[in-house]
PDB file of N, CA and C in Angstrom:
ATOM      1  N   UNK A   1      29.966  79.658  42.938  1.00  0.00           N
ATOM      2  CA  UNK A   1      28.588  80.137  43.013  1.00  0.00           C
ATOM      3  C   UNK A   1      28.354  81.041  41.801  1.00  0.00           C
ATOM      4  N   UNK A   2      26.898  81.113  41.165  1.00  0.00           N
ATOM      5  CA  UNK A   2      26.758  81.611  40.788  1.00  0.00           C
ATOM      6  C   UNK A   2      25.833  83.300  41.029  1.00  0.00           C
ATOM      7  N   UNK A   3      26.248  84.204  40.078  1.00  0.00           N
ATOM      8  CA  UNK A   3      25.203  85.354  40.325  1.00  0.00           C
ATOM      9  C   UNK A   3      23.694  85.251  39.926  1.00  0.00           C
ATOM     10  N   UNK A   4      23.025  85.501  40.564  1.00  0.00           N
ATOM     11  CA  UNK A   4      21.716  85.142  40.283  1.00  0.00           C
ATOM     12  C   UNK A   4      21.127  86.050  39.286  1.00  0.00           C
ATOM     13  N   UNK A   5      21.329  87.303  39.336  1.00  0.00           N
ATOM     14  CA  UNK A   5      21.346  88.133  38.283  1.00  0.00           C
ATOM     15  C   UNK A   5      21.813  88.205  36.716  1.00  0.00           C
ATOM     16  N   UNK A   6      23.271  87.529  36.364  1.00  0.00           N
ATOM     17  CA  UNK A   6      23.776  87.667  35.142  1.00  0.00           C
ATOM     18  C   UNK A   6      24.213  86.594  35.228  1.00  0.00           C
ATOM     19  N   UNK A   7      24.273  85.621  36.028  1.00  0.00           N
ATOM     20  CA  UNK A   7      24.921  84.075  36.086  1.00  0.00           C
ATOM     21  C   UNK A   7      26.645  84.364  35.765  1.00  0.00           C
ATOM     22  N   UNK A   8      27.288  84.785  36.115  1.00  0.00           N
ATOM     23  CA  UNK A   8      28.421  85.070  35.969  1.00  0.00           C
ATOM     24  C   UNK A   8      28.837  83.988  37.257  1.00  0.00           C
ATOM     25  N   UNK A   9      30.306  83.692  37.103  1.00  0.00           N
ATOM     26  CA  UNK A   9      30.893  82.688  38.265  1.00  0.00           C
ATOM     27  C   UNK A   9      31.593  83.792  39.545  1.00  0.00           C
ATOM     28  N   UNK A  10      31.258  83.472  40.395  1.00  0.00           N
ATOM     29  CA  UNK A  10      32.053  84.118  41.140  1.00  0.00           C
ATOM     30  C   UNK A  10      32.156  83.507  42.317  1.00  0.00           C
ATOM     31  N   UNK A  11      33.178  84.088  43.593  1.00  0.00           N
ATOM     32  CA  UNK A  11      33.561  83.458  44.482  1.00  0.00           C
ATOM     33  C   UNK A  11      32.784  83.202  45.571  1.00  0.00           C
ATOM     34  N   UNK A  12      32.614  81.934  46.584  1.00  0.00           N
ATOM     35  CA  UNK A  12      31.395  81.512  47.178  1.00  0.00           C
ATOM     36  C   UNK A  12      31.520  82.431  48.512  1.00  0.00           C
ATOM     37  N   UNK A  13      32.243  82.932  48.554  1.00  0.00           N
ATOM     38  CA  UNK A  13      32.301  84.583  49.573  1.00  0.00           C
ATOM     39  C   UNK A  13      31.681  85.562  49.416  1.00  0.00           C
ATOM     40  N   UNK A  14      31.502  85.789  48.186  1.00  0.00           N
ATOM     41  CA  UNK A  14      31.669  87.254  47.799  1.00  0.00           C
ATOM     42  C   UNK A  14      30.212  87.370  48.157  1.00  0.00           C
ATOM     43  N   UNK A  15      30.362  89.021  48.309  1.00  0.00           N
ATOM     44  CA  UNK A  15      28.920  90.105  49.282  1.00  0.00           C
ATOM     45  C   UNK A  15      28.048  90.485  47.816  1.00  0.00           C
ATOM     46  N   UNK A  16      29.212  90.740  46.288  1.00  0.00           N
ATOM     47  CA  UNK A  16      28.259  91.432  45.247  1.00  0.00           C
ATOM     48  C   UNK A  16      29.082  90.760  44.152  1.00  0.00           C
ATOM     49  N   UNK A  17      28.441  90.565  43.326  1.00  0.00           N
ATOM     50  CA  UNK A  17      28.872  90.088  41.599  1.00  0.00           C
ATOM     51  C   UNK A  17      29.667  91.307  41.281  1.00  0.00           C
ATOM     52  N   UNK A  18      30.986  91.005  41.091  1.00  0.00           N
ATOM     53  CA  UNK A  18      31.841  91.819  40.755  1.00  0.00           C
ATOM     54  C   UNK A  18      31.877  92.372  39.118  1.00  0.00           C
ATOM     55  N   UNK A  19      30.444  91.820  38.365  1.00  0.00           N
ATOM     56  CA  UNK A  19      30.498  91.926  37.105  1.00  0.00           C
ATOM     57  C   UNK A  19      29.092  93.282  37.056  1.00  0.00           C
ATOM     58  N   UNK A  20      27.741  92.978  37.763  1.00  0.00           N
ATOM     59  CA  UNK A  20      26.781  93.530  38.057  1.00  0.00           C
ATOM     60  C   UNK A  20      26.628  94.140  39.190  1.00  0.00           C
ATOM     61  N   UNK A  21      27.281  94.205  40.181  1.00  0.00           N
ATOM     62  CA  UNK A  21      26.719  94.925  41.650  1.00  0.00           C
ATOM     63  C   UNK A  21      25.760  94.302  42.118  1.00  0.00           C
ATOM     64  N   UNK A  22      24.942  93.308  42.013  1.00  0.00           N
ATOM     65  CA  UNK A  22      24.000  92.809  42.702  1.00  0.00           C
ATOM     66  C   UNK A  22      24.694  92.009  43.677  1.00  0.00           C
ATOM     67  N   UNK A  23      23.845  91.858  44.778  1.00  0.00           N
ATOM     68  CA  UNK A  23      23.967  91.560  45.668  1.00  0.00           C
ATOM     69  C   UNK A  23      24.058  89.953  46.336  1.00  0.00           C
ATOM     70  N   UNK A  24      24.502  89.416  46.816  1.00  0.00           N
ATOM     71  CA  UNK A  24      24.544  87.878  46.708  1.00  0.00           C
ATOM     72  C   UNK A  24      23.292  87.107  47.758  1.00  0.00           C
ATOM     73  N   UNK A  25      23.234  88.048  48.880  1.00  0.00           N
ATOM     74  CA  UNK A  25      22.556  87.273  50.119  1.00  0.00           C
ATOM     75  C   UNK A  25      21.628  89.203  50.386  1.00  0.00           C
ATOM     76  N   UNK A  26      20.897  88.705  51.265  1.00  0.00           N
ATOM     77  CA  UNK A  26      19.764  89.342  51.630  1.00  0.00           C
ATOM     78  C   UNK A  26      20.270  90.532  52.712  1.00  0.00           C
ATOM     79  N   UNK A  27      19.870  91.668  52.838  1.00  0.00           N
ATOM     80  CA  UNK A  27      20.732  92.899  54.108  1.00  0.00           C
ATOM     81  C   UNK A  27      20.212  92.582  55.301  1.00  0.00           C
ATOM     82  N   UNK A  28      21.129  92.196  56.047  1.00  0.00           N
ATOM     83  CA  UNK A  28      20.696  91.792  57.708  1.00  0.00           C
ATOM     84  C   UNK A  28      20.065  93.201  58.479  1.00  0.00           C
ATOM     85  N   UNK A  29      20.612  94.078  57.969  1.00  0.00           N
ATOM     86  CA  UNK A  29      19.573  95.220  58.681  1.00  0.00           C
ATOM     87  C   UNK A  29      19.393  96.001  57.215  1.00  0.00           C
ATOM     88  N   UNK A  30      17.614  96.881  57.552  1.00  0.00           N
ATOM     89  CA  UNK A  30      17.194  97.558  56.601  1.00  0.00           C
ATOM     90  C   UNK A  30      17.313  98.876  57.003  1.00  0.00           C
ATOM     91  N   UNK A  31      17.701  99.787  56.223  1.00  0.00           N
ATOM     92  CA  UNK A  31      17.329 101.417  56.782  1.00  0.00           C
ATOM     93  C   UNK A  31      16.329 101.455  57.145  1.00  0.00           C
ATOM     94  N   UNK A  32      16.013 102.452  57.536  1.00  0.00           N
ATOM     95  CA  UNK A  32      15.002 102.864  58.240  1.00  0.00           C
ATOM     96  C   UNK A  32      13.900 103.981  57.206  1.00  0.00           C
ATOM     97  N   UNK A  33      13.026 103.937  57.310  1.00  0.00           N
ATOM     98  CA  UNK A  33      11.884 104.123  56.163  1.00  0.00           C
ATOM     99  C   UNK A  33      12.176 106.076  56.515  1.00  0.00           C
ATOM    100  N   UNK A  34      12.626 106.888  55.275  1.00  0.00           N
ATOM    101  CA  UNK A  34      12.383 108.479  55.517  1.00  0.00           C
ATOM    102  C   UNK A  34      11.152 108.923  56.052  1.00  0.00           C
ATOM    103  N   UNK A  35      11.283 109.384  57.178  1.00  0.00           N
ATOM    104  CA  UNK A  35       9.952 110.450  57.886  1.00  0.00           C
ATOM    105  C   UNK A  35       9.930 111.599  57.074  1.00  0.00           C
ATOM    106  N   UNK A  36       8.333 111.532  56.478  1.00  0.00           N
ATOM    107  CA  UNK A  36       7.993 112.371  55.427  1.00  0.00           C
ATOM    108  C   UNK A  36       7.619 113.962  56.958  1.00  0.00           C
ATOM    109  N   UNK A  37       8.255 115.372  56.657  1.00  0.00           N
ATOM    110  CA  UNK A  37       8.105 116.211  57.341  1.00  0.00           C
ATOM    111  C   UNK A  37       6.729 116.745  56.915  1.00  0.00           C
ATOM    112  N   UNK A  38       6.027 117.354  57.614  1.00  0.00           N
ATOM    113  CA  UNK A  38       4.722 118.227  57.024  1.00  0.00           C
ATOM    114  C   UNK A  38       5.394 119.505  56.626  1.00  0.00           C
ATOM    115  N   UNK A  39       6.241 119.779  55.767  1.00  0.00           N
ATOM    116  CA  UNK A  39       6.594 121.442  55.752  1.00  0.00           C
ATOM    117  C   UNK A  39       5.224 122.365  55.373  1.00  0.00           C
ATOM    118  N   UNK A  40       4.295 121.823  54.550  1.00  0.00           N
ATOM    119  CA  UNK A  40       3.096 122.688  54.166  1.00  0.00           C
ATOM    120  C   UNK A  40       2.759 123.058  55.807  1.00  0.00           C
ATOM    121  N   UNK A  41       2.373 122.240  56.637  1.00  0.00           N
ATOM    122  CA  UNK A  41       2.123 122.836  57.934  1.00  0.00           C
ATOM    123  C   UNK A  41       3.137 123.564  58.818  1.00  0.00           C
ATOM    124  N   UNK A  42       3.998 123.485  58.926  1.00  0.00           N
ATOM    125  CA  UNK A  42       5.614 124.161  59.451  1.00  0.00           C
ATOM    126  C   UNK A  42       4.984 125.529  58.862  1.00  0.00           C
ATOM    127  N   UNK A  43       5.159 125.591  57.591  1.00  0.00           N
ATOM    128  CA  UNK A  43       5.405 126.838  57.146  1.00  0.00           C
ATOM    129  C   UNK A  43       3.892 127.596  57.272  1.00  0.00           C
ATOM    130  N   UNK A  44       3.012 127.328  57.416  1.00  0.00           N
ATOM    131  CA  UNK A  44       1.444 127.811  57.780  1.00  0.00           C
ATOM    132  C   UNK A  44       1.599 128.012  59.474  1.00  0.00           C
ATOM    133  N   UNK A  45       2.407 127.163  60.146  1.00  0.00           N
ATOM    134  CA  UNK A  45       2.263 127.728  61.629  1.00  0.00           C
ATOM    135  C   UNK A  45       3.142 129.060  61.634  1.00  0.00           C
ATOM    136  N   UNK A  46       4.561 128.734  60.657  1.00  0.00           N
ATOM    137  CA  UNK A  46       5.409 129.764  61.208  1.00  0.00           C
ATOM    138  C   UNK A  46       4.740 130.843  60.426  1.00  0.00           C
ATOM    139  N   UNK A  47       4.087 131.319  59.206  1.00  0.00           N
ATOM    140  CA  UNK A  47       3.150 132.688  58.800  1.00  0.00           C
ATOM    141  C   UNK A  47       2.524 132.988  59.568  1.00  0.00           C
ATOM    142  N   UNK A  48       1.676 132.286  60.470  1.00  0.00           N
ATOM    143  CA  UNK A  48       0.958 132.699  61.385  1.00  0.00           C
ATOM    144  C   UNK A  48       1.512 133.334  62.766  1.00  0.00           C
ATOM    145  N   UNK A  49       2.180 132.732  63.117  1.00  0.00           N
ATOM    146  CA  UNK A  49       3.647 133.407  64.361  1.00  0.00           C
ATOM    147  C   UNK A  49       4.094 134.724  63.723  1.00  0.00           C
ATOM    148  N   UNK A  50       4.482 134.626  62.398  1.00  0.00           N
ATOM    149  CA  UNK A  50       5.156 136.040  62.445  1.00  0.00           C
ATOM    150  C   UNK A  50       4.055 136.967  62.192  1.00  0.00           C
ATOM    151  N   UNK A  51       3.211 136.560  61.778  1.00  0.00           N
ATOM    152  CA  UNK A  51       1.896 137.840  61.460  1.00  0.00           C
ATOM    153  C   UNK A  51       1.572 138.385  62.764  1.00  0.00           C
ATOM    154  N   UNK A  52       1.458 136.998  64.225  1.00  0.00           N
ATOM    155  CA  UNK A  52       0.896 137.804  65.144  1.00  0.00           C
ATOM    156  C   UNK A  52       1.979 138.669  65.966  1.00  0.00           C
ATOM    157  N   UNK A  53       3.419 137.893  65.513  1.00  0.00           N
ATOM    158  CA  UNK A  53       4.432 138.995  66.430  1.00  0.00           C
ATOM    159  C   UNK A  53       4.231 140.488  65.491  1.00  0.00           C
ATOM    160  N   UNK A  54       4.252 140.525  64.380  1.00  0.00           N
ATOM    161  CA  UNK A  54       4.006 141.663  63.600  1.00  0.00           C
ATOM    162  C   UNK A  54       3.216 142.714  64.328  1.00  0.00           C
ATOM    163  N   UNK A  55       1.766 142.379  64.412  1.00  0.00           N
ATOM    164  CA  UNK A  55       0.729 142.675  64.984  1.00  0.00           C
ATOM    165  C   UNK A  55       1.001 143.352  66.420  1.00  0.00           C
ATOM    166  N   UNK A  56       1.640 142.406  66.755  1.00  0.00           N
ATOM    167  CA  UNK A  56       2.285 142.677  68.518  1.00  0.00           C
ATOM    168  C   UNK A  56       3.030 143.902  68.345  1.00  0.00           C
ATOM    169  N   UNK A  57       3.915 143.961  67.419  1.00  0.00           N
ATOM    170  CA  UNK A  57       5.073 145.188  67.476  1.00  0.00           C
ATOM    171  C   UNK A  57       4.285 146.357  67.217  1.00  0.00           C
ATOM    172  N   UNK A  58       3.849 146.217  66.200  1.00  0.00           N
ATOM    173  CA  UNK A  58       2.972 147.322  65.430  1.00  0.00           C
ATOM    174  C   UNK A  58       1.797 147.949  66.708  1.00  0.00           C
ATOM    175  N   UNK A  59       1.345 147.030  67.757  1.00  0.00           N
ATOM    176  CA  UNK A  59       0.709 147.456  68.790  1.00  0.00           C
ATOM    177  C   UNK A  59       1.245 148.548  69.783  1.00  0.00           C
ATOM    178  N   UNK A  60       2.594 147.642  70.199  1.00  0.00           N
ATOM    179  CA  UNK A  60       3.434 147.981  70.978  1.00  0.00           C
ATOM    180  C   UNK A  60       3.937 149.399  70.676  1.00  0.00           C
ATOM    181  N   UNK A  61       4.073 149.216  69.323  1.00  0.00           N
ATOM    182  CA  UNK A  61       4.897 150.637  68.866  1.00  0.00           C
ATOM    183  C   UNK A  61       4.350 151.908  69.061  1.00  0.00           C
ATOM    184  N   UNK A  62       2.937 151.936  69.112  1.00  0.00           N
ATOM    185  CA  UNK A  62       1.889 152.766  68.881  1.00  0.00           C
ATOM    186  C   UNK A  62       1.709 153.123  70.276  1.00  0.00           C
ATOM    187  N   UNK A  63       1.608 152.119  71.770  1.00  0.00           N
ATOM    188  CA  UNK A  63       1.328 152.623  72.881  1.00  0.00           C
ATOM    189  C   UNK A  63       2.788 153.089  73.496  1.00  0.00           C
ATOM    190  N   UNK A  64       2.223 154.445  73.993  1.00  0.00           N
ATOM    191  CA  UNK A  64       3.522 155.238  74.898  1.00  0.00           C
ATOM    192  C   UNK A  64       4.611 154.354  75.565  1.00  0.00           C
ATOM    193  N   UNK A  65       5.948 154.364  75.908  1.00  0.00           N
ATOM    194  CA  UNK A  65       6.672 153.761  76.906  1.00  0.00           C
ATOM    195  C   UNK A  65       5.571 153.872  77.678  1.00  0.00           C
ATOM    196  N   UNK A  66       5.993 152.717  78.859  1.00  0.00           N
ATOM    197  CA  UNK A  66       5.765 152.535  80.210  1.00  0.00           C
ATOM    198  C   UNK A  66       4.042 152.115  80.195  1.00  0.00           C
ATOM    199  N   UNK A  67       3.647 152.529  78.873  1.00  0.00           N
ATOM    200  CA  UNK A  67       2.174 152.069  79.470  1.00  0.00           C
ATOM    201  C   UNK A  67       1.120 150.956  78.688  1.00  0.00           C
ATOM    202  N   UNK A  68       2.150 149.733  78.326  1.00  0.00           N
ATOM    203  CA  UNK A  68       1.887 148.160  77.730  1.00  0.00           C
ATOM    204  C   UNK A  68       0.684 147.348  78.574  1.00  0.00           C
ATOM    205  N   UNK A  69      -0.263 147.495  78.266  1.00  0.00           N
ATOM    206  CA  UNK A  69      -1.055 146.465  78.907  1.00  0.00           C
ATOM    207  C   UNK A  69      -0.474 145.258  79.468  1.00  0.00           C
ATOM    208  N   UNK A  70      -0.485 145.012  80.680  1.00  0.00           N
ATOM    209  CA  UNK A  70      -0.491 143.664  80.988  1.00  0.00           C
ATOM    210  C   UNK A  70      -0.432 142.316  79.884  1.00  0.00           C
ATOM    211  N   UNK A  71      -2.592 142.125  79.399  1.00  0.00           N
ATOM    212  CA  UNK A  71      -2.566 141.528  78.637  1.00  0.00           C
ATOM    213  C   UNK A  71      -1.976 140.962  77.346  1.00  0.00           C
ATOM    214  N   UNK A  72      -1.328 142.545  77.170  1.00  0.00           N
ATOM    215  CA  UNK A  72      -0.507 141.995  76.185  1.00  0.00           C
ATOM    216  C   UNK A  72       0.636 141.667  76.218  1.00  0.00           C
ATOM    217  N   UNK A  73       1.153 142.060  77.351  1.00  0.00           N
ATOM    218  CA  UNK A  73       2.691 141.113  77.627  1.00  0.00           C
ATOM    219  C   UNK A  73       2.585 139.895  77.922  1.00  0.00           C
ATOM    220  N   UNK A  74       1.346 139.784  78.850  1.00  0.00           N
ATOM    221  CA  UNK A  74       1.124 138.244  79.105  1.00  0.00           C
ATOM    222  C   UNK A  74       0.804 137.236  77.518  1.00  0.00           C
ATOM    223  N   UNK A  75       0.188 138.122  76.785  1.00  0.00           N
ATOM    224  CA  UNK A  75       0.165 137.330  75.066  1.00  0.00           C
ATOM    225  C   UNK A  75       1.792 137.406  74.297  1.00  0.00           C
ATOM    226  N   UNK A  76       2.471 137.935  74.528  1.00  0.00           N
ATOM    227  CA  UNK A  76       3.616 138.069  73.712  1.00  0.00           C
ATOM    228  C   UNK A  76       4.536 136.936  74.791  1.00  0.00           C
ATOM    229  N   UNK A  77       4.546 137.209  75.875  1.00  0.00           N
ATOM    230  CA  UNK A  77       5.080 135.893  75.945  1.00  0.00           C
ATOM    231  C   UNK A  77       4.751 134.146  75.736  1.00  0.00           C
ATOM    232  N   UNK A  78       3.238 134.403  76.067  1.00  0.00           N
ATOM    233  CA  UNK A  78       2.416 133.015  75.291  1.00  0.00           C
ATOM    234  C   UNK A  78       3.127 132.640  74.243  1.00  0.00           C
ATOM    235  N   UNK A  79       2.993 133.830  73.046  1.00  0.00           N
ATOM    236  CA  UNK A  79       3.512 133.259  71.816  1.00  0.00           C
ATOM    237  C   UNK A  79       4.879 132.658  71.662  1.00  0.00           C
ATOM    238  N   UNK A  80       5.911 133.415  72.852  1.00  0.00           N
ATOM    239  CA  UNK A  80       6.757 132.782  72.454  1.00  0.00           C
ATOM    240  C   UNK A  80       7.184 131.269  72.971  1.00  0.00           C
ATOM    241  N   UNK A  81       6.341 131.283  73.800  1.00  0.00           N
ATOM    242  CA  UNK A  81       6.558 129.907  74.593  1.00  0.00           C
ATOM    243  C   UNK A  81       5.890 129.172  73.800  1.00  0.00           C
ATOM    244  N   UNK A  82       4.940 129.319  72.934  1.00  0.00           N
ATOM    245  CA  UNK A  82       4.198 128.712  72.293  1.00  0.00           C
ATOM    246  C   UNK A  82       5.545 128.083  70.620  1.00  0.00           C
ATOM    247  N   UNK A  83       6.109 128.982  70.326  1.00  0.00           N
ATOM    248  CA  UNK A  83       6.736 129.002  69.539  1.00  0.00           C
ATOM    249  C   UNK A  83       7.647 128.046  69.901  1.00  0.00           C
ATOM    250  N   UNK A  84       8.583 128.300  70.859  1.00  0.00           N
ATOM    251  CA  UNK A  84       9.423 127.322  71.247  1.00  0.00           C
ATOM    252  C   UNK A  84       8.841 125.968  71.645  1.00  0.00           C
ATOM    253  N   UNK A  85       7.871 125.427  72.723  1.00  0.00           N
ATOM    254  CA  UNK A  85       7.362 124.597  72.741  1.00  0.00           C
ATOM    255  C   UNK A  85       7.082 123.253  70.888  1.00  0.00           C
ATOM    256  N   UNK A  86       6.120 124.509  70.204  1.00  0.00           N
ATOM    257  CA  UNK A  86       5.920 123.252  68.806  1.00  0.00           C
ATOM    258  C   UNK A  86       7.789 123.037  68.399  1.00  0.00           C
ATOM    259  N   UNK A  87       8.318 123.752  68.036  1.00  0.00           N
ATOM    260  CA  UNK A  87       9.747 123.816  67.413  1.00  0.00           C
ATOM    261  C   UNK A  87      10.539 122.701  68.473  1.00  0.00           C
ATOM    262  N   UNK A  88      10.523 122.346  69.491  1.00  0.00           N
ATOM    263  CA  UNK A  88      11.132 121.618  70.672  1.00  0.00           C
ATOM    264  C   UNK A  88       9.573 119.927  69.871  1.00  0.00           C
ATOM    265  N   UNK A  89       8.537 120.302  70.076  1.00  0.00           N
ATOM    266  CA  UNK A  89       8.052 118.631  69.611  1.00  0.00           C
ATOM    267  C   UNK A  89       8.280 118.641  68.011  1.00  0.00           C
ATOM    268  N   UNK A  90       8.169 119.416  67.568  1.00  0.00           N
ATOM    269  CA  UNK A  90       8.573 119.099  65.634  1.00  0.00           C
ATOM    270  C   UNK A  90      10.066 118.521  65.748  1.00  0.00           C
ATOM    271  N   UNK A  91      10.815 119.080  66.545  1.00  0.00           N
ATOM    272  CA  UNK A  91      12.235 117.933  66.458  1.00  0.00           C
ATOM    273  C   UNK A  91      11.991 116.637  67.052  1.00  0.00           C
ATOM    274  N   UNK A  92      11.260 116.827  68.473  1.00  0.00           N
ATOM    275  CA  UNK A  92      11.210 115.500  68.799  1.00  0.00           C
ATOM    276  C   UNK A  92      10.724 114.316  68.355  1.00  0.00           C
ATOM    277  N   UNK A  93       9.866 114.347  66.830  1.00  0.00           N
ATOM    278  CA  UNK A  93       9.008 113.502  66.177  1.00  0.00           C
ATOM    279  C   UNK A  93       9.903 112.728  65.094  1.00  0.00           C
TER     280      UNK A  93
END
């Protein structure tokens, strides 16, 4: 057989032209196409997460022990469930 590439002779087995690397017959399986990530968006959600935990501390810090609004515990944990939640579907995609 010949190589179809450089016409060189080679053996009617062979997987690649031992002269060029090309290939003799066609790949029975193809990779699989790279999943392009959004990092521009990743990194715009996660600025935004840390600005509002920022915000949160800087709140927190300012009101006495013992006397945290509700609301805002009930928001600081939002966020973090919120946080974990996208980070748990951004892997799953």
């Amino acid at each position: 057989m010949k190589c179809r590439n450089c016409g060189t002779e080679i053996a009617d087995k062979a997987l690649i032209c031992y002269r060029c690397g090309t290939a003799t017959a066609e790949a029975k399986f193809k990779a699989p196409g790279e999943r392009r990530r959004s990092s521009l968006t990743g990194l715009i959600t996660s600025v935004l997460v840390l600005i509002l935990l920022v915000i949160l501390a800087l709140y927190l810090g300012r009101v006495p022990s013992g006397e945290t609004p509700r609301l805002v515990t009930w928001a600081a944990v939002a966020i973090a469930v919120l946080v974990v939640a996208l980070r748990a579907y951004v892997r799953r995609r």
